[in-house]
Protein backbone atom coordinates (compact mmCIF):
# COMPACT_ATOMS: atom_id res chain seq x y z
CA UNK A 1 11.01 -14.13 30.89
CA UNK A 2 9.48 -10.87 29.85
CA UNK A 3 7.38 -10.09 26.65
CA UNK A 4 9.43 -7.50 24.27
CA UNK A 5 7.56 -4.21 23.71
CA UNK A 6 9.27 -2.32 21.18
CA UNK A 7 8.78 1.55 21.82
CA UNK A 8 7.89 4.37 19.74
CA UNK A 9 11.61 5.92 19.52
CA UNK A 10 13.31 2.78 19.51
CA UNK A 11 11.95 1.94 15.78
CA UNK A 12 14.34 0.90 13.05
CA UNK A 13 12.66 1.64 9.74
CA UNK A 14 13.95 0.42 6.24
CA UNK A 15 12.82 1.13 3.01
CA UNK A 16 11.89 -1.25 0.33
CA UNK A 17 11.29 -0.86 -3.27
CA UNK A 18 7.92 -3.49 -4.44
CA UNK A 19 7.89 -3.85 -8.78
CA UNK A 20 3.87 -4.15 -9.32
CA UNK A 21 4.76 -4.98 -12.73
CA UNK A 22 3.22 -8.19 -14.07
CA UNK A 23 1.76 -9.32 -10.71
CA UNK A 24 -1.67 -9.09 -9.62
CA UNK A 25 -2.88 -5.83 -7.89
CA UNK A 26 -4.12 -8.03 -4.37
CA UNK A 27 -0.52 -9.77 -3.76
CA UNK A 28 1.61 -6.43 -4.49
CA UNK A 29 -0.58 -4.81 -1.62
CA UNK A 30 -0.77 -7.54 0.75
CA UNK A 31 3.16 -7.31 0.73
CA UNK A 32 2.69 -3.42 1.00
CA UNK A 33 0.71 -3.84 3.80
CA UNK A 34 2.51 -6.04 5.95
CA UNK A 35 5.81 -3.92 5.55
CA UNK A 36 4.31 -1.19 6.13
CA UNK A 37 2.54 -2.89 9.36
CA UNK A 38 6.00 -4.41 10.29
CA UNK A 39 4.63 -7.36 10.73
CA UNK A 40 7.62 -8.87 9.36
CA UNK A 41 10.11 -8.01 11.71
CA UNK A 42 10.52 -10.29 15.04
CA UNK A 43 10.46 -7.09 16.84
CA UNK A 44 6.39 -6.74 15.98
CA UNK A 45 4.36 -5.05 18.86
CA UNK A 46 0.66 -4.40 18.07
CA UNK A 47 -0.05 -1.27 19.67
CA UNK A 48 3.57 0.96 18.34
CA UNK A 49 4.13 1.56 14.45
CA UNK A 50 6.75 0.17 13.49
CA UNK A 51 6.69 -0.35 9.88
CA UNK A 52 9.05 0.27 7.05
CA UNK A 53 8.73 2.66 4.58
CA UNK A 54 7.17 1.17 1.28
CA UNK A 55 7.76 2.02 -2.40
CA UNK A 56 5.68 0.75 -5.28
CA UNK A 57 6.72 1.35 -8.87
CA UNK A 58 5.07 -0.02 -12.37
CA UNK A 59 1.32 0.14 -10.45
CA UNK A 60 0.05 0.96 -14.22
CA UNK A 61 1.54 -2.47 -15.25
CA UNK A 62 -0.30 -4.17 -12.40
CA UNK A 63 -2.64 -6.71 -13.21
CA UNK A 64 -6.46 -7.45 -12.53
CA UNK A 65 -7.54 -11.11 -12.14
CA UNK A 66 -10.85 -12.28 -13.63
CA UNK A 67 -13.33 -10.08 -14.58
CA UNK A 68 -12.96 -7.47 -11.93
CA UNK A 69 -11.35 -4.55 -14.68
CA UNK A 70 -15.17 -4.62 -16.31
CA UNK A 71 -17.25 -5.25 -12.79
CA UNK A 72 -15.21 -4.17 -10.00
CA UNK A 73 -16.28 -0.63 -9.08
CA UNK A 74 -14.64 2.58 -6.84
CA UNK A 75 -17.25 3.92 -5.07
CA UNK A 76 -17.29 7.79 -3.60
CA UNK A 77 -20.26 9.88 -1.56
CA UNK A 78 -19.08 14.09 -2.43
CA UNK A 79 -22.00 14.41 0.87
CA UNK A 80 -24.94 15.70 -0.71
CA UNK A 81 -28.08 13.68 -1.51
CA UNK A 82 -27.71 11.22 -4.47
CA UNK A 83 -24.01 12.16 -4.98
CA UNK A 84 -23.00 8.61 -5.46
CA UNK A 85 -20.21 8.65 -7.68
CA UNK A 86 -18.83 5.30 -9.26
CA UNK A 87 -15.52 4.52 -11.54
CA UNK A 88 -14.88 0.67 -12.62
CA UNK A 89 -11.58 -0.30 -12.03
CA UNK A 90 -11.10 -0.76 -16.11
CA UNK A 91 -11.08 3.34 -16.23
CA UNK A 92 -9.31 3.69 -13.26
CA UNK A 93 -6.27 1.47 -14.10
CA UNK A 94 -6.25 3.38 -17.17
CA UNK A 95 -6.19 6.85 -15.67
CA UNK A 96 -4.99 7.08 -11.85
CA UNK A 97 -3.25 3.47 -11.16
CA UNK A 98 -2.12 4.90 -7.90
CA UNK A 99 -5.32 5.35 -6.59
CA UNK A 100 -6.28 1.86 -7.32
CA UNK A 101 -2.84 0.49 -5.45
CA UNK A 102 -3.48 2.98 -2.16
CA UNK A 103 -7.12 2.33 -2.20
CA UNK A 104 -6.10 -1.58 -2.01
CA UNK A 105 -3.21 -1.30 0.08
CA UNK A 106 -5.60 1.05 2.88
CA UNK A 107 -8.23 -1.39 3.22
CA UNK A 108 -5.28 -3.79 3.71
CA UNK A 109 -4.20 -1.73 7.45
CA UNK A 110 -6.04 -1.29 10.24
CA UNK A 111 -8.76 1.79 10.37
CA UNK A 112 -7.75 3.47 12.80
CA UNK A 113 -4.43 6.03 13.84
CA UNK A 114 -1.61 3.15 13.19
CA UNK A 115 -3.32 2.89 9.76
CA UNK A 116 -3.52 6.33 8.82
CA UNK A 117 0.04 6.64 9.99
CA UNK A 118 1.14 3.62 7.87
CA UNK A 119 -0.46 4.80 5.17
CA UNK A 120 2.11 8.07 4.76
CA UNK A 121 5.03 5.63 4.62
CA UNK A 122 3.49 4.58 1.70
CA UNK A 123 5.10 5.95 -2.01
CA UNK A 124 3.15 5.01 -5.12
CA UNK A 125 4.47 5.56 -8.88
CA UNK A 126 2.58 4.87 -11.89
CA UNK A 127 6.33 3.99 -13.73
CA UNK A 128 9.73 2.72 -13.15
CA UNK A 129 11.27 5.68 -11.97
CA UNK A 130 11.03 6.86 -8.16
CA UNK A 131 12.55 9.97 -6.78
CA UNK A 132 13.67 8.29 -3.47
CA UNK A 133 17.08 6.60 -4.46
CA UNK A 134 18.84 9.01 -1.54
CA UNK A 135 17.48 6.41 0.62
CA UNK A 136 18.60 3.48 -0.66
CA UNK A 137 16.23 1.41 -0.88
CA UNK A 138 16.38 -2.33 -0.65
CA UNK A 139 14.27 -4.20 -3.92
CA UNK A 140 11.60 -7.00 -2.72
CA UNK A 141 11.47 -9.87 -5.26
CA UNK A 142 7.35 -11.23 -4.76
């Protein structure tokens, strides 16, 4: 018997729809990221992307466990010396929520080209509304 390698044509992607509403930020993107890994699927090879295509809505309704709104920070280098710039997560939930769910949901993948390619399957919206219906896709209950 022969091992299954799935090829790079041969991919079957779905899309899902992920509510981040009420659930903590960590689970929603741990579900992101293994959909959008296809880890999922029985078809799995490790070297080919074969991932689905992942939408997350409500990710300003998302919730922060503990106290890591007041002391967990986003940290940023612009390149020049002492250019260290820092945002807690309290002021970022408040004003980009997206950027906290990618930032979460890319150190989820792998760093390296399946990753970055992963990571453009991935739709983030602050509300309830998305603008991908055409595709219908499929809700994931968490």
């Amino acid at each position: 018997m022969t091992t299954f390698m799935e090829k790079a044509g041969q991919v079957d992607r779905k899309w899902y729809v992920i509510d981040a509403a009420g659930k903590p930020l960590g689970r929603v993107a741990v579900t992101a990221a293994t959909l959008l890994r296809g880890k999922q699927k029985p078809t799995f090879t490790p070297h080919v992307d074969c991932g689905d295509h992942v939408i997350i809505i409500n990710c300003a309704q998302a919730v922060l466990t503990g106290k890591k709104l007041e002391k967990k920070m986003w940290r940023r280098h612009t390149g020049w010396i002492g250019h260290l710039k820092e945002t807690d997560y309290a002021t970022l939930m408040a004003t980009r929520p997206e950027k906290a769910m990618e930032l979460a949901v890319s150190g989820m993948l792998p760093h390296n080209t399946l990753g970055r390619q992963a990571l453009t399957r991935l739709r983030v919206v602050a509300g309830a509304e998305h603008p991908h219906q055409a595709q219908k896709p499929e809700v994931l209950d968490i």
